[in-house]
C-alpha atoms as a PDB file:
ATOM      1  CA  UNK A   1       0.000   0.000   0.000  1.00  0.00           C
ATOM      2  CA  UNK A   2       1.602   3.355  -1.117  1.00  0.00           C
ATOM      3  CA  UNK A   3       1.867   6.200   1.805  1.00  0.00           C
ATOM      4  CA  UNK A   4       3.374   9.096   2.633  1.00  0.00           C
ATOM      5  CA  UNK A   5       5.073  10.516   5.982  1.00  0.00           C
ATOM      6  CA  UNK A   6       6.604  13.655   7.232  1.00  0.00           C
ATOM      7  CA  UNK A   7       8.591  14.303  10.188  1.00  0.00           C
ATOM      8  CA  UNK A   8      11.505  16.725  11.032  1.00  0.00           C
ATOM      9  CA  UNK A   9      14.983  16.195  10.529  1.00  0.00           C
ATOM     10  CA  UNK A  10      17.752  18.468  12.549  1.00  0.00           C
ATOM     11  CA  UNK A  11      20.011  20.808  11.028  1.00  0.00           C
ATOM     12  CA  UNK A  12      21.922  24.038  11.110  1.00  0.00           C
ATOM     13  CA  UNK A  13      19.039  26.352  10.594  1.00  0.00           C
ATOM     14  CA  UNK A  14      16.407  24.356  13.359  1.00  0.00           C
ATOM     15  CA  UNK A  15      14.240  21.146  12.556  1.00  0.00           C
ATOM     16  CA  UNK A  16      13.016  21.076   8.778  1.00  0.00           C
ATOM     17  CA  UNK A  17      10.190  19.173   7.482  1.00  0.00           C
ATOM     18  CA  UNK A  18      10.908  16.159   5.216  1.00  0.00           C
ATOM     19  CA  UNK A  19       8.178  13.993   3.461  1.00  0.00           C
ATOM     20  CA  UNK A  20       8.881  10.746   2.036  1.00  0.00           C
ATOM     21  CA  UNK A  21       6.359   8.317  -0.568  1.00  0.00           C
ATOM     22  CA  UNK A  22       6.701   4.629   0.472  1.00  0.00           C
ATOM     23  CA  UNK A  23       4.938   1.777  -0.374  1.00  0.00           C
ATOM     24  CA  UNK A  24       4.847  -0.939   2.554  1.00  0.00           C
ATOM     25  CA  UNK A  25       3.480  -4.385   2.365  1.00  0.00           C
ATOM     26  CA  UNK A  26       3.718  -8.040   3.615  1.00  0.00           C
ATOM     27  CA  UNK A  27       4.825  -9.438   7.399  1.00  0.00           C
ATOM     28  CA  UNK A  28       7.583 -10.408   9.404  1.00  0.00           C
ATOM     29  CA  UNK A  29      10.685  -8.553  10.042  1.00  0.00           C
ATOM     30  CA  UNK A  30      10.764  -4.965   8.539  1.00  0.00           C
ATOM     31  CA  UNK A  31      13.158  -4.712   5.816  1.00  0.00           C
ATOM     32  CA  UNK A  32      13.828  -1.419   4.076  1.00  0.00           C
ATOM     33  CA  UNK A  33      14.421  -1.286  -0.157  1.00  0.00           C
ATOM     34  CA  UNK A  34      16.442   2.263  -1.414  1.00  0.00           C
ATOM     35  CA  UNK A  35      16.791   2.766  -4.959  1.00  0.00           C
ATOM     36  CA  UNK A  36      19.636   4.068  -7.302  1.00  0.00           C
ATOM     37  CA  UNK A  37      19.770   7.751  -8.256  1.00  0.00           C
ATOM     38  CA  UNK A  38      17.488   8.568 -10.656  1.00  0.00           C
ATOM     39  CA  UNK A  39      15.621   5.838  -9.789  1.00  0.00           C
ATOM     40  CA  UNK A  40      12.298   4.923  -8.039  1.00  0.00           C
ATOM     41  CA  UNK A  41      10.987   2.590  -5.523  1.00  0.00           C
ATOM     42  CA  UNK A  42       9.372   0.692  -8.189  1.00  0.00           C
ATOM     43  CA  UNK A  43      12.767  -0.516  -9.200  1.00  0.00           C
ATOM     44  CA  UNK A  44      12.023  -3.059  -6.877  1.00  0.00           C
ATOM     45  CA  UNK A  45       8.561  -4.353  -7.870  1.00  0.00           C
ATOM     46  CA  UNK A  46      10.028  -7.314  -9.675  1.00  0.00           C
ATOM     47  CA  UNK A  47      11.087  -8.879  -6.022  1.00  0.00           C
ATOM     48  CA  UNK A  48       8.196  -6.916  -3.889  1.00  0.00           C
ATOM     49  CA  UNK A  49       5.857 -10.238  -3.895  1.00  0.00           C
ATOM     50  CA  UNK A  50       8.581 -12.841  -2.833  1.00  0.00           C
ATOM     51  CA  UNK A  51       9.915 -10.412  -0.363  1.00  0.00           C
ATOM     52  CA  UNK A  52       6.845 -10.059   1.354  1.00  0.00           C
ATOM     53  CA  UNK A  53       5.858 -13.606   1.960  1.00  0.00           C
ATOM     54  CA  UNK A  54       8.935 -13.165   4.578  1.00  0.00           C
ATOM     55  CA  UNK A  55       9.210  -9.707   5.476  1.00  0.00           C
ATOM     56  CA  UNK A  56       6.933  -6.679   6.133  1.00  0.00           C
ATOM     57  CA  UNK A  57       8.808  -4.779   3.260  1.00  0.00           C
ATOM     58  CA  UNK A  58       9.135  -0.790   3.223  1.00  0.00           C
ATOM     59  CA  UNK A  59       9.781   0.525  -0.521  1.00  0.00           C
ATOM     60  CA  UNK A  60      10.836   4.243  -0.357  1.00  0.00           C
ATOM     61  CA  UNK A  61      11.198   7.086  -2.817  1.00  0.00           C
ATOM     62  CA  UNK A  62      14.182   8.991  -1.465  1.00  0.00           C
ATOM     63  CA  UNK A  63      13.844  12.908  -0.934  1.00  0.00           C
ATOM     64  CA  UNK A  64      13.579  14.204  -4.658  1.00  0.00           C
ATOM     65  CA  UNK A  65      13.137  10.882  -6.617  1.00  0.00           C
ATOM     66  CA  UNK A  66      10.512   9.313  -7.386  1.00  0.00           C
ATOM     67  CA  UNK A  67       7.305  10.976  -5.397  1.00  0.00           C
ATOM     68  CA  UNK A  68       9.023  12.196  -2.781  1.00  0.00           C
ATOM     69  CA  UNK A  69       9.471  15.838  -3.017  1.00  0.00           C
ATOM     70  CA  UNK A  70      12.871  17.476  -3.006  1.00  0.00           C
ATOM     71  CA  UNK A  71      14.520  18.391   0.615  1.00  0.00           C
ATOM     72  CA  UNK A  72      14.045  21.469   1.757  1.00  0.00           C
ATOM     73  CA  UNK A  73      16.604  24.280   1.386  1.00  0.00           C
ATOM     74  CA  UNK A  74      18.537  23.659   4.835  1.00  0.00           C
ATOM     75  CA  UNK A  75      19.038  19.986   3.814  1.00  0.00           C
ATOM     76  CA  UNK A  76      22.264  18.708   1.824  1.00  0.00           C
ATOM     77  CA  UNK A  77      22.101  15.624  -0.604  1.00  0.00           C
ATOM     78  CA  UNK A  78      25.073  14.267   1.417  1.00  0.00           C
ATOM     79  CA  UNK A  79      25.516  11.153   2.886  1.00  0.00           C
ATOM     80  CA  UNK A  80      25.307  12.684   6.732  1.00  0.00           C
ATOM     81  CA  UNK A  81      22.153  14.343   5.821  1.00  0.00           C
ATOM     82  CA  UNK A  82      20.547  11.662   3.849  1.00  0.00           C
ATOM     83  CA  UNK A  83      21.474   9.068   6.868  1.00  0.00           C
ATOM     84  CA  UNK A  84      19.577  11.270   9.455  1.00  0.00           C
ATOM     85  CA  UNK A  85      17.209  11.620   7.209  1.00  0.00           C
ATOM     86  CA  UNK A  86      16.824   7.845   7.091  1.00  0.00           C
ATOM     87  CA  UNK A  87      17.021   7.179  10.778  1.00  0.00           C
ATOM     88  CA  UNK A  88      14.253  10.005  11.302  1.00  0.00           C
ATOM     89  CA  UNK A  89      11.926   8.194   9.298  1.00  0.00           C
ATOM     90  CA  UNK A  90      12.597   4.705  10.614  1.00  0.00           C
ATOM     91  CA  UNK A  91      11.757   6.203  14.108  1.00  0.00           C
ATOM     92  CA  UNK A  92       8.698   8.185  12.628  1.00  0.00           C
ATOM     93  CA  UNK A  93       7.786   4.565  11.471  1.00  0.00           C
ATOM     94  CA  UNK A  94       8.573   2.831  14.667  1.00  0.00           C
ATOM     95  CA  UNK A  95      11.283   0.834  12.871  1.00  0.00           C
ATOM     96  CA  UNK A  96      14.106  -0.583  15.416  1.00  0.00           C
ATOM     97  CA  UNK A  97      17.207  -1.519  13.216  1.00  0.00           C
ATOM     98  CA  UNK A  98      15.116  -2.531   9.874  1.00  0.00           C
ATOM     99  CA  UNK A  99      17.055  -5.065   7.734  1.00  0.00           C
ATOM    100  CA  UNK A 100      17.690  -2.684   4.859  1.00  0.00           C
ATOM    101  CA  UNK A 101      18.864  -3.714   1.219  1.00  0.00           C
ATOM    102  CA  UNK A 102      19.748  -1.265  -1.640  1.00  0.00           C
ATOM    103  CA  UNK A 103      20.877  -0.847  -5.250  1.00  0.00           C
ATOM    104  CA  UNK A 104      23.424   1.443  -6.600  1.00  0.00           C
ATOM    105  CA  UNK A 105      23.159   4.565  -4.490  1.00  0.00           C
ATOM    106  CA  UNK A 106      20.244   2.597  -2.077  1.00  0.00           C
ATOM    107  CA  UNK A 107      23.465   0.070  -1.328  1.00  0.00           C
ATOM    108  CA  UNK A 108      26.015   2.996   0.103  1.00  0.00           C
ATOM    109  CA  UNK A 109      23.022   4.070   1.628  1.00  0.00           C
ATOM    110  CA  UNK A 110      22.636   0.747   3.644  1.00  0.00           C
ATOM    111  CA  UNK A 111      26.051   0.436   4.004  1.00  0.00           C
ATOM    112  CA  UNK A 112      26.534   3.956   5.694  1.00  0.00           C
ATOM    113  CA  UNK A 113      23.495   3.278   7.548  1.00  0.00           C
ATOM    114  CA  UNK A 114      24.939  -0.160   9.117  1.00  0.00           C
ATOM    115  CA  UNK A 115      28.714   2.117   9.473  1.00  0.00           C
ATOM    116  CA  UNK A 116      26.008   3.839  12.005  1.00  0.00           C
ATOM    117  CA  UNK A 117      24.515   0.871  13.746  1.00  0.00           C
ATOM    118  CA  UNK A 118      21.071   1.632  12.547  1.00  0.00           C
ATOM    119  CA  UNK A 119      19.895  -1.437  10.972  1.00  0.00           C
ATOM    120  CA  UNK A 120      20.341  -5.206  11.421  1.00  0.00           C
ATOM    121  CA  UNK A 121      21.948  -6.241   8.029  1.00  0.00           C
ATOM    122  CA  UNK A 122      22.268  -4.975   5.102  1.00  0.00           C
ATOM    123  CA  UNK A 123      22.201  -6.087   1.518  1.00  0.00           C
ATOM    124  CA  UNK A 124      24.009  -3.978  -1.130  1.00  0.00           C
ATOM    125  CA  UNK A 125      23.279  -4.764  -4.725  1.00  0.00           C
ATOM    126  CA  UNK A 126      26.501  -3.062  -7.067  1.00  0.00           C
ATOM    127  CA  UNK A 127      26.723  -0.612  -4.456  1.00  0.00           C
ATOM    128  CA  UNK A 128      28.401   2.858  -4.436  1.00  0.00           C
ATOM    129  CA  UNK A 129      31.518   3.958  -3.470  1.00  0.00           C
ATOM    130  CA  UNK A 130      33.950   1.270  -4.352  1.00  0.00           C
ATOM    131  CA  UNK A 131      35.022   2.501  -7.580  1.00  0.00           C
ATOM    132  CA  UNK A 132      38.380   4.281  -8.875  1.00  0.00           C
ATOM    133  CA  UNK A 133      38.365   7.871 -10.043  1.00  0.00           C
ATOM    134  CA  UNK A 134      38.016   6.476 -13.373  1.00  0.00           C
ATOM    135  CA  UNK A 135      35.276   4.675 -12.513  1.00  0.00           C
ATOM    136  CA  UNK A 136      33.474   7.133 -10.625  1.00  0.00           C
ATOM    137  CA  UNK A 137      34.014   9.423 -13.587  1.00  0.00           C
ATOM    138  CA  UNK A 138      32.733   7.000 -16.332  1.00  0.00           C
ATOM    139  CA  UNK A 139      29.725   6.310 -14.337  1.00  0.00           C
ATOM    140  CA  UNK A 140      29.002   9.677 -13.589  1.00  0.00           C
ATOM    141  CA  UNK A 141      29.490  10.552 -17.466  1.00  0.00           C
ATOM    142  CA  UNK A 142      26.868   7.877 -18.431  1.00  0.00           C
ATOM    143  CA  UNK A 143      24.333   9.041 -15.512  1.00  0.00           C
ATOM    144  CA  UNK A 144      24.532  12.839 -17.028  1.00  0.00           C
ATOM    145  CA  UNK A 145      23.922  11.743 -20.143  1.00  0.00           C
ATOM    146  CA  UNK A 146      21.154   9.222 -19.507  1.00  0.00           C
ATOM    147  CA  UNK A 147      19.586  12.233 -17.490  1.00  0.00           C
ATOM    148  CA  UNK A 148      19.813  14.378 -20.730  1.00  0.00           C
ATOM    149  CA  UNK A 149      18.479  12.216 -23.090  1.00  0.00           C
ATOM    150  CA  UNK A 150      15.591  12.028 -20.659  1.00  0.00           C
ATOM    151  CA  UNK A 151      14.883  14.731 -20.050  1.00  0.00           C
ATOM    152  CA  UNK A 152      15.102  15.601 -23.980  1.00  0.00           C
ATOM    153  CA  UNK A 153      13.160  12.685 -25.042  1.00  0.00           C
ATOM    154  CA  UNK A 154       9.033  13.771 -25.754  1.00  0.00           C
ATOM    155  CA  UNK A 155       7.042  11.513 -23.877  1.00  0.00           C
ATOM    156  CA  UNK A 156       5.486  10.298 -27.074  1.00  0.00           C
ATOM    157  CA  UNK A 157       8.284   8.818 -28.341  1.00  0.00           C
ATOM    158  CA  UNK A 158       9.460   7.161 -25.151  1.00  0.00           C
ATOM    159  CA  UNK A 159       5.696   5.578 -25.392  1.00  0.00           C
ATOM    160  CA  UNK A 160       6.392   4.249 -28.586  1.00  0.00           C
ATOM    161  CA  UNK A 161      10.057   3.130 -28.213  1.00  0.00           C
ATOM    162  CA  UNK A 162       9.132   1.295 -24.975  1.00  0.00           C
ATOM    163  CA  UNK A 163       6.263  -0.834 -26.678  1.00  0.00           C
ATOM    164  CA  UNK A 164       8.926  -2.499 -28.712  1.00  0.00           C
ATOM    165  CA  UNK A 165      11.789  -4.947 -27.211  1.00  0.00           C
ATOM    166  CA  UNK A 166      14.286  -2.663 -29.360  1.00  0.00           C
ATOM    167  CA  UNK A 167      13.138   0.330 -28.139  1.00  0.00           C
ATOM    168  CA  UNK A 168      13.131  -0.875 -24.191  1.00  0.00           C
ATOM    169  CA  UNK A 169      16.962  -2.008 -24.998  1.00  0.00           C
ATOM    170  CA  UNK A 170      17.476   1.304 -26.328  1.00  0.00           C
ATOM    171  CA  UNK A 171      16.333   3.287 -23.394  1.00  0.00           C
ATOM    172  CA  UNK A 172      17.246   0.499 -20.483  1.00  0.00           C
ATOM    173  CA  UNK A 173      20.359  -0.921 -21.714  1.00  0.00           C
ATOM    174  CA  UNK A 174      22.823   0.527 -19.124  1.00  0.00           C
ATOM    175  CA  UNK A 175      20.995  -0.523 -16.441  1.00  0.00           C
ATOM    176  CA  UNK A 176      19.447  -4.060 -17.098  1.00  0.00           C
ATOM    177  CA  UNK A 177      21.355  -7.046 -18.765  1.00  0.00           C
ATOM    178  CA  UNK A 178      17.734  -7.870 -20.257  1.00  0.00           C
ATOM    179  CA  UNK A 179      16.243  -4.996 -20.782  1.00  0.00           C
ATOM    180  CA  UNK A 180      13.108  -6.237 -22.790  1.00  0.00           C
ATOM    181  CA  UNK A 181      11.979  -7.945 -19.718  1.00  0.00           C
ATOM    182  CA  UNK A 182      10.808  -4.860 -18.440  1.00  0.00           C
ATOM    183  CA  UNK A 183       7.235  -3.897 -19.161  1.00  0.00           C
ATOM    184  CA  UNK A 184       6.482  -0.633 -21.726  1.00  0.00           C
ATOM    185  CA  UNK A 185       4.780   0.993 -18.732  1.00  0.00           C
ATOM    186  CA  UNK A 186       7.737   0.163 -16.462  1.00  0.00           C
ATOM    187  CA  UNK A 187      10.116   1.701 -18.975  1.00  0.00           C
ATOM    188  CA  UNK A 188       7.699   4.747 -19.421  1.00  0.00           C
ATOM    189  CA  UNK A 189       7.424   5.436 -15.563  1.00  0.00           C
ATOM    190  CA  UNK A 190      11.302   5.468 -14.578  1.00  0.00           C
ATOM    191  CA  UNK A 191      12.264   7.503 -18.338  1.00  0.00           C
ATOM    192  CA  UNK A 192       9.808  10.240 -16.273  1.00  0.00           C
ATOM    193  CA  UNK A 193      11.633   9.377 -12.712  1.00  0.00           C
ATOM    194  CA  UNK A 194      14.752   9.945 -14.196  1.00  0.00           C
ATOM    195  CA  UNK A 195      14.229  13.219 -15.894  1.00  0.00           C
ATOM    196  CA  UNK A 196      12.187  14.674 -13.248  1.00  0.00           C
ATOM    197  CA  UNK A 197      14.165  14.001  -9.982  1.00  0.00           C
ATOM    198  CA  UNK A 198      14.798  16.765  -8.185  1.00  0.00           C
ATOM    199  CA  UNK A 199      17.517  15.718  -6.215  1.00  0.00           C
ATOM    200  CA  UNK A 200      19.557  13.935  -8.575  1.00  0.00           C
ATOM    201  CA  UNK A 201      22.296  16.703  -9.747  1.00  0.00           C
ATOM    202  CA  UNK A 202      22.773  17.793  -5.793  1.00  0.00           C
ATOM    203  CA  UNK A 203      23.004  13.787  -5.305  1.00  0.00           C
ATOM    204  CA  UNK A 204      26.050  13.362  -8.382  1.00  0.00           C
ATOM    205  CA  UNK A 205      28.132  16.183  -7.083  1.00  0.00           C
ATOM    206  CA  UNK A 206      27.476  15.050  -3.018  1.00  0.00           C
ATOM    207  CA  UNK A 207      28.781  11.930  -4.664  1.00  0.00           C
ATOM    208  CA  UNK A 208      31.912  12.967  -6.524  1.00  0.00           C
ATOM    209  CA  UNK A 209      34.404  12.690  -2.947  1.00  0.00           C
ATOM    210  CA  UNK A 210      32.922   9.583  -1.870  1.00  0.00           C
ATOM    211  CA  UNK A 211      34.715   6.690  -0.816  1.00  0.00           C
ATOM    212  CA  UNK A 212      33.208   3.525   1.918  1.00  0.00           C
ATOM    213  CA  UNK A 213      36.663   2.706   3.224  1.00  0.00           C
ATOM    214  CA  UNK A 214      34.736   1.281   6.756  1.00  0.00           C
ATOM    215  CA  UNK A 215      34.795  -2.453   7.843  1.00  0.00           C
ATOM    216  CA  UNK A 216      31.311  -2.917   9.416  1.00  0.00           C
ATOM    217  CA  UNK A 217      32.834  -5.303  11.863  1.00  0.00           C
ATOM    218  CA  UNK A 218      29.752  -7.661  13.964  1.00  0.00           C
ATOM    219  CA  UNK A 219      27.172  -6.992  11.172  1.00  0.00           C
ATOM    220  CA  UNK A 220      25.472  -8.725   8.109  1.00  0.00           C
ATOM    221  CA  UNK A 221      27.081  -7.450   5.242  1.00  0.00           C
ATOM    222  CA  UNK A 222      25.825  -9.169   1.794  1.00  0.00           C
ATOM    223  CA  UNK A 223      27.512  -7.413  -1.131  1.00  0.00           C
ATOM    224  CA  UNK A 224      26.034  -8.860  -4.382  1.00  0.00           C
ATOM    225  CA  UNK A 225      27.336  -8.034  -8.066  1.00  0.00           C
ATOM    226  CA  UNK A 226      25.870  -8.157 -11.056  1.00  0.00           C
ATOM    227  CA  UNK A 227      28.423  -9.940 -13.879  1.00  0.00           C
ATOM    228  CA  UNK A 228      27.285  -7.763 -16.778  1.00  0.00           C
ATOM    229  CA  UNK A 229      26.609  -4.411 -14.724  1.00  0.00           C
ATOM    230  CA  UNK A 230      27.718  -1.922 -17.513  1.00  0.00           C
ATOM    231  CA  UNK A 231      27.378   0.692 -14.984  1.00  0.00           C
ATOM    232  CA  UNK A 232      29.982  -0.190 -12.043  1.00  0.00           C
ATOM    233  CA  UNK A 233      32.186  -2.940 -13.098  1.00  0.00           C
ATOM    234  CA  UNK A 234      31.914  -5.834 -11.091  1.00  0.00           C
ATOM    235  CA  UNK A 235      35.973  -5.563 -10.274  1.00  0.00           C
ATOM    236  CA  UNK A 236      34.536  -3.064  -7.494  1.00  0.00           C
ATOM    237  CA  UNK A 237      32.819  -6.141  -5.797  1.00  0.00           C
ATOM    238  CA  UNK A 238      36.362  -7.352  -5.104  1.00  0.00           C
ATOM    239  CA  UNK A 239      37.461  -4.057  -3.489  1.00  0.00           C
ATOM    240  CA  UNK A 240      34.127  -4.234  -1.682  1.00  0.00           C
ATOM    241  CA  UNK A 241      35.079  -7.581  -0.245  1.00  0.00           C
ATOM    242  CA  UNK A 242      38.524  -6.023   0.604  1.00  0.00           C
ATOM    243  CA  UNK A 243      36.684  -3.094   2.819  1.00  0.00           C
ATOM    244  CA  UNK A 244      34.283  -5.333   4.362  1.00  0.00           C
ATOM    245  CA  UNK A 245      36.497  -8.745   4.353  1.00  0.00           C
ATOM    246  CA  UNK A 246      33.417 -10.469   6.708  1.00  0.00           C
ATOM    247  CA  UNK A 247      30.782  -9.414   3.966  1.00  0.00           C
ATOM    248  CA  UNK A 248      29.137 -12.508   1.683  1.00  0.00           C
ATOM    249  CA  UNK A 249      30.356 -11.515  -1.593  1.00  0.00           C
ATOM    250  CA  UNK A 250      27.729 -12.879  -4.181  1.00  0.00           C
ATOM    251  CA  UNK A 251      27.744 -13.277  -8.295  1.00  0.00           C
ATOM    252  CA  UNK A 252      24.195 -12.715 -10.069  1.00  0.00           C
ATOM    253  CA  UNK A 253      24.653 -14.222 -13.034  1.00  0.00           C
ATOM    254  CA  UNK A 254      23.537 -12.647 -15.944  1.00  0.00           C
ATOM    255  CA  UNK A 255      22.025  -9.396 -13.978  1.00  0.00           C
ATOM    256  CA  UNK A 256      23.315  -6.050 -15.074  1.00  0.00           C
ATOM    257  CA  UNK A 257      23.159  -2.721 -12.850  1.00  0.00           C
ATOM    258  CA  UNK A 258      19.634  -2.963 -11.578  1.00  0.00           C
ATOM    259  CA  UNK A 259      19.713  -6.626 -11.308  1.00  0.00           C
ATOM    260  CA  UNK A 260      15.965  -7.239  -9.683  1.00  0.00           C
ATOM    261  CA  UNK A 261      14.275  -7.387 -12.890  1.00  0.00           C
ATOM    262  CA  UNK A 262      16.841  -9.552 -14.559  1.00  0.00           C
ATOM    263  CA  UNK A 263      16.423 -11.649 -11.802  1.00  0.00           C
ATOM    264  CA  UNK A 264      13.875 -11.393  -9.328  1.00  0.00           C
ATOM    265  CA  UNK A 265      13.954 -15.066  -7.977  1.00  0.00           C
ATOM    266  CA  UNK A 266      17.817 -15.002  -7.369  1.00  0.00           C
ATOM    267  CA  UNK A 267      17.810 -11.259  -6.117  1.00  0.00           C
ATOM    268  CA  UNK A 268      14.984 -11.978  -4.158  1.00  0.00           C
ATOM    269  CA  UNK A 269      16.675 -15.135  -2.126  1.00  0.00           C
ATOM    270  CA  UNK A 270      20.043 -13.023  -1.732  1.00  0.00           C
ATOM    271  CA  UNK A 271      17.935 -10.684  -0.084  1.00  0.00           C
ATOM    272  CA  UNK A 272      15.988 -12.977   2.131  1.00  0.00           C
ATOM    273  CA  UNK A 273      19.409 -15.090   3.169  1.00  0.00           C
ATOM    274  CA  UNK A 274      21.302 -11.588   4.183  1.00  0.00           C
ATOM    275  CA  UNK A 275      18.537 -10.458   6.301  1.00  0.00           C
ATOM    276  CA  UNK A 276      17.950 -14.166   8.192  1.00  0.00           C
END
């Protein structure tokens, strides 16, 4: 069921007002799903239904993606902000130390919010933050220029290109490994979520020093990579697994970037076994 939620987060110029779009559903132990930049929560409707049938699962639209509206002026896009951001909200929701698992940006997300004892595992899917300079600047070139094209693009002719398994390659490529899985509306939706998040240039350049160089010693780390993740080279996996050298490192075979709709029943049971 989607929702939404405000609640106050601190900063420099007195408590600000933050509201957040979620969608929550299922039972068991709460476990929380962040998205990459640009992204939605619906990123993660491939795996919502198997999730559920073991967890009570909390999809969110971070602060200016998706339908969550941008943060207000006295908020950064950092990762400090963004983390007390997230810890507000899981207290607003009466969540004690969710399991959390994200993808891309969602994973440093988790990963920072584990560095900070807030949740009980985490799962990070090609996460964020273990790439070289060259890396970080290749991905960051593609993201611009995805953005562009986006934002560019009449929503006519996205229509049309995503009713076609070319056309869903052509727009989806970067991110899935099998891109004409994904349905025309799907492809529609996050072509729109892409070119209309707010928060996603503050989010690149908040990005552009970032480094997780923390072991998260005594908790649940599951870092999982896709092998044909055009995005973030699965190399960084390995340097992942050197940061964190207690973290599961996992393969997804034939999963690119976003690797839930290329695979929802493997993604899905990576998920479940990091957060048992």
């Amino acid at each position: 069921m989607s929702a939404t939620v405000s609640f106050k987060v601190p900063s420099s110029h007195g408590p600000q007002p933050v509201t957040v779009s979620y969608a929550r559903v299922g039972k068991g132990d709460p476990l929380v799903l962040l998205h990459g930049i640009g992204h939605h929560r619906q990123a993660w409707d491939p795996v919502l239904d198997i999730l559920a049938t073991e967890r009570d699962v909390i999809a969110l639209d971070l602060p200016g993606f998706g339908a969550s509206p941008s943060l207000p002026d006295g908020l950064a896009y950092d990762l400090p902000t963004t983390n007390a951001v997230l810890g507000a909200l899981f207290e607003t929701l009466e969540l004690d130390r969710p399991h959390v698992a994200g993808n891309s940006l969602g994973g440093l997300l988790a990963l920072e919010l584990g560095r900070h004892k807030r949740v009980r595992s985490v799962t990070a899917l090609s996460p964020a933050g273990f790439w070289s300079e060259a890396e970080r600047r290749y991905a960051f070139g593609v993201l611009i220029a995805m953005r562009r094209i986006s934002r560019r693009m009449p929503l006519p002719l996205v229509e049309r290109l995503a009713r076609t398994a070319a056309g869903r390659t052509a727009l989806t490529s970067t991110i899935y490994a099998r891109p004409a899985r994904r349905s025309p509306e799907a492809v529609v939706a996050e072509t729109l979520a892409l070119a209309q998040a707010t928060g996603f240039d503050a989010t690149l350049r908040a990005g552009a020093t970032i480094r997780f160089t923390d072991d998260l010693a005594g908790l649940p780390v599951t870092v999982a990579w896709g092998a044909r993740d055009m995005l973030l080279v699965r190399r960084q996996g390995v340097r992942a697994k050197q940061v964190i050298p207690r973290a599961r490192l996992v393969r997804l075979p034939g999963c690119g970037h976003c690797p839930m709709n290329d695979d929802p029943a493997l993604v899905a049971r990576v998920i479940l076994d990091g957060s048992r």
